[in-house]
N, C-alpha and C. Protein backbone atom coordinates (compact mmCIF):
# COMPACT_ATOMS: atom_id res chain seq x y z
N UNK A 1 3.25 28.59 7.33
CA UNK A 1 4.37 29.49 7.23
C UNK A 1 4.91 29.73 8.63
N UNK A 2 6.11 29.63 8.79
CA UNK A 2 6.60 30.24 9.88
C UNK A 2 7.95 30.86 9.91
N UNK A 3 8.15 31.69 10.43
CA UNK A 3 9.89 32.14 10.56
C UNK A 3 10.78 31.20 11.05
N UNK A 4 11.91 31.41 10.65
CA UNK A 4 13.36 31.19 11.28
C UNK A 4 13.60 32.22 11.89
N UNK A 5 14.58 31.34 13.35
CA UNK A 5 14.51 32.43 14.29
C UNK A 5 16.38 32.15 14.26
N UNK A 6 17.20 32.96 14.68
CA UNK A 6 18.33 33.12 14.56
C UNK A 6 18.90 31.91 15.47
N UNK A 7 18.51 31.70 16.63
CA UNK A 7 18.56 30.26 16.87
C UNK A 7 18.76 29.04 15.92
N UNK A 8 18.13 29.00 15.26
CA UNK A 8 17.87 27.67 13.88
C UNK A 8 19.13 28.29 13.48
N UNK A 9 20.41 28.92 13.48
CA UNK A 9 20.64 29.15 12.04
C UNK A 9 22.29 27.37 12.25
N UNK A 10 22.01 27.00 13.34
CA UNK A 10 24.12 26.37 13.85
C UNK A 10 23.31 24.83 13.16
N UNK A 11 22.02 24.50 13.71
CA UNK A 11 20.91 23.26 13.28
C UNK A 11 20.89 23.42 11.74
N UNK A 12 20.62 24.56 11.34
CA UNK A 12 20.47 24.23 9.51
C UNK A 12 21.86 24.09 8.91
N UNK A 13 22.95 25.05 9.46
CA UNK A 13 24.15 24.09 8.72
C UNK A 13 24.76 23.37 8.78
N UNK A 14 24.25 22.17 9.98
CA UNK A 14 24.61 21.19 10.14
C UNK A 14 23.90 20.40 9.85
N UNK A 15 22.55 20.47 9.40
CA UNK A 15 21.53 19.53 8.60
C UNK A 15 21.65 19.61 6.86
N UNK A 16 22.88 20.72 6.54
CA UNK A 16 23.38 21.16 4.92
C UNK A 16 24.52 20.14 5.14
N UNK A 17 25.22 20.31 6.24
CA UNK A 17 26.27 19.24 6.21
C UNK A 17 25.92 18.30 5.86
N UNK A 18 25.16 17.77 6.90
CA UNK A 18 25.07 16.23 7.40
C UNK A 18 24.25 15.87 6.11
N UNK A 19 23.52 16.30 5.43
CA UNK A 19 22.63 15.71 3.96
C UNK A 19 23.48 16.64 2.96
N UNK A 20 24.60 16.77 3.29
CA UNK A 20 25.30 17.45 2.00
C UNK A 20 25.75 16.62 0.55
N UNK A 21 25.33 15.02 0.56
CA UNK A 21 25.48 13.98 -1.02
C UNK A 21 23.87 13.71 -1.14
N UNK A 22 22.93 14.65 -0.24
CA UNK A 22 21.49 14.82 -1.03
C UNK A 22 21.31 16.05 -1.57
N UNK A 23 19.41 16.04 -2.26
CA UNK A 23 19.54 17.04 -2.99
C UNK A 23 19.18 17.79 -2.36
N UNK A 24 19.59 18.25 -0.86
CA UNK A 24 19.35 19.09 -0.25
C UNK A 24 19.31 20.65 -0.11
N UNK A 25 17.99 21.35 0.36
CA UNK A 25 18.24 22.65 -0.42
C UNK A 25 17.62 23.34 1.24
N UNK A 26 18.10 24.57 0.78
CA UNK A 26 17.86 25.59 1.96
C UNK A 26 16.08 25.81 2.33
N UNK A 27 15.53 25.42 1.58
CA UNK A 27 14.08 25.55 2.31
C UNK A 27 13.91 24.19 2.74
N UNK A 28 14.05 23.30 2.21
CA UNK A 28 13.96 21.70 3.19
C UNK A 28 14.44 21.30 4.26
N UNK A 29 15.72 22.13 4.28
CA UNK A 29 16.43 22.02 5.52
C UNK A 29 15.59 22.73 6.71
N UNK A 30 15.22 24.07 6.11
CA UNK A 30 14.32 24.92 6.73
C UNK A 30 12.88 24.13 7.28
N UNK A 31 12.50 23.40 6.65
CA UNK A 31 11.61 22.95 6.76
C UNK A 31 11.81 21.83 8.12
N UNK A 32 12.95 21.31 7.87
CA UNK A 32 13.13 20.30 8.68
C UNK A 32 13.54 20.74 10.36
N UNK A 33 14.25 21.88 10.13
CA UNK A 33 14.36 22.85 11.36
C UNK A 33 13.40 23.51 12.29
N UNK A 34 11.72 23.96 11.50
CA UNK A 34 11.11 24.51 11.99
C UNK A 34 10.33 23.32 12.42
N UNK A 35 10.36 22.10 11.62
CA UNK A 35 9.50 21.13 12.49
C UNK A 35 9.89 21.01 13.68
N UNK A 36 11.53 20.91 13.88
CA UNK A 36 11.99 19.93 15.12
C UNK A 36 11.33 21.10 16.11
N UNK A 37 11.26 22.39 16.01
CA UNK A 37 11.05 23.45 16.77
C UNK A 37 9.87 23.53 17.32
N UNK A 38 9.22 23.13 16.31
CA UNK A 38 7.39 23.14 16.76
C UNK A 38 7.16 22.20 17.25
N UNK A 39 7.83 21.09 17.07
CA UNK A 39 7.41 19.34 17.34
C UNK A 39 6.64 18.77 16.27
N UNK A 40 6.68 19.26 15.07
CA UNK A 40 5.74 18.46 13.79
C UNK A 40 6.29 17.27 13.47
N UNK A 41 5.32 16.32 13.15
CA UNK A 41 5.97 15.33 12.38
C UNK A 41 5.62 15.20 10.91
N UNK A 42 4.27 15.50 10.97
CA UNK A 42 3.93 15.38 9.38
C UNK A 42 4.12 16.79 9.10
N UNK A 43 4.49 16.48 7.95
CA UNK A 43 5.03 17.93 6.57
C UNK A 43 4.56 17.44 4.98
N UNK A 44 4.46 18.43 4.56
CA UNK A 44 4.21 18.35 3.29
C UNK A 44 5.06 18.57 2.20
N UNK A 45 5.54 18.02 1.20
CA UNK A 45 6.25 18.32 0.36
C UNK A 45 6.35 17.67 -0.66
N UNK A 46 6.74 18.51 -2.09
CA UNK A 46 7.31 17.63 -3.21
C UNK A 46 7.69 16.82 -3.45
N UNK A 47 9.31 17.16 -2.66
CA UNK A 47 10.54 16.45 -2.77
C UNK A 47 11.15 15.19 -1.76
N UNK A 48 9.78 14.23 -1.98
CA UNK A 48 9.97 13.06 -1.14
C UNK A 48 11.27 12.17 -0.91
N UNK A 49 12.03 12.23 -1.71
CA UNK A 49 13.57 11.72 -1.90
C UNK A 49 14.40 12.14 -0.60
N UNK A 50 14.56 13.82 -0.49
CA UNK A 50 15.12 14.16 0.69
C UNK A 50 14.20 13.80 1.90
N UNK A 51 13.11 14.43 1.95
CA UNK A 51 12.47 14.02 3.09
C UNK A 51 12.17 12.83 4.07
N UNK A 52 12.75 11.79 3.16
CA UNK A 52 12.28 10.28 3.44
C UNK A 52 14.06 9.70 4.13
N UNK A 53 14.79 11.09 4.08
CA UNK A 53 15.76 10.35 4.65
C UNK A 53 16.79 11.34 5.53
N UNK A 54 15.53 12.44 5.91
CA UNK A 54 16.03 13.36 6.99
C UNK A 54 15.71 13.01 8.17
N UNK A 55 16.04 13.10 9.65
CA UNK A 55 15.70 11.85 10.29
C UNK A 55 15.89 13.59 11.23
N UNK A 56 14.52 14.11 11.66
CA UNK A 56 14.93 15.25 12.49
C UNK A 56 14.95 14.40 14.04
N UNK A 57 15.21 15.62 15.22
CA UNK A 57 15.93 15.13 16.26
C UNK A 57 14.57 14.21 17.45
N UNK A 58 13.51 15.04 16.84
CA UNK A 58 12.30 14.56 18.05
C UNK A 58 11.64 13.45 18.12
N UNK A 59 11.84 12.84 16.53
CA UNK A 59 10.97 11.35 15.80
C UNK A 59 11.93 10.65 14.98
N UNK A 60 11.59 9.59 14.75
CA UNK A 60 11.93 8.52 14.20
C UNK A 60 11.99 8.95 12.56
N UNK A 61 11.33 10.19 12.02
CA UNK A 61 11.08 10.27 10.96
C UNK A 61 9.77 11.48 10.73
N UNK A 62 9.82 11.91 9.59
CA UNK A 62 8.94 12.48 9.19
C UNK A 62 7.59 11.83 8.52
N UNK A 63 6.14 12.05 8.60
CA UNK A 63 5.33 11.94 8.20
C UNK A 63 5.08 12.38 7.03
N UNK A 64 5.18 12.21 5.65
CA UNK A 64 5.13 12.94 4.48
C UNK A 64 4.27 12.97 3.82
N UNK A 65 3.25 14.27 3.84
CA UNK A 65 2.44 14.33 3.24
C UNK A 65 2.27 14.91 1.56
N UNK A 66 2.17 14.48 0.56
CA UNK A 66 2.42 15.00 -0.71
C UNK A 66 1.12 14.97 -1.52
């Protein structure tokens, strides 16, 4: 768990943009925001479809753990 910090907020609606013809949703995006922040690469999630084609700013890709 971690917060969003008011910082993240110009990065998440431009990661709603930019994956706006996926099924992109406000906690994935979130998700994808707090990684670039921490430096994570692997994440965990359901919804492998979006994840497999969010491309955050620090890696080549996410590590998806499900």
């Amino acid at each position: 768990m971690a917060d969003l910090a008011s910082g993240d907020v110009p990065r998440l609606c431009a990661l709603m943009e930019k994956y706006s013809s996926l099924p992109t949703s406000l906690g994935g995006a979130s998700l994808v925001v707090v990684g670039e922040r921490l430096g994570l690469t692997r994440v965990f999630t359901l919804k492998l479809g979006a994840f497999r084609a969010y491309r955050p700013r620090h890696a080549d890709s996410f590590e998806i753990v499900s």
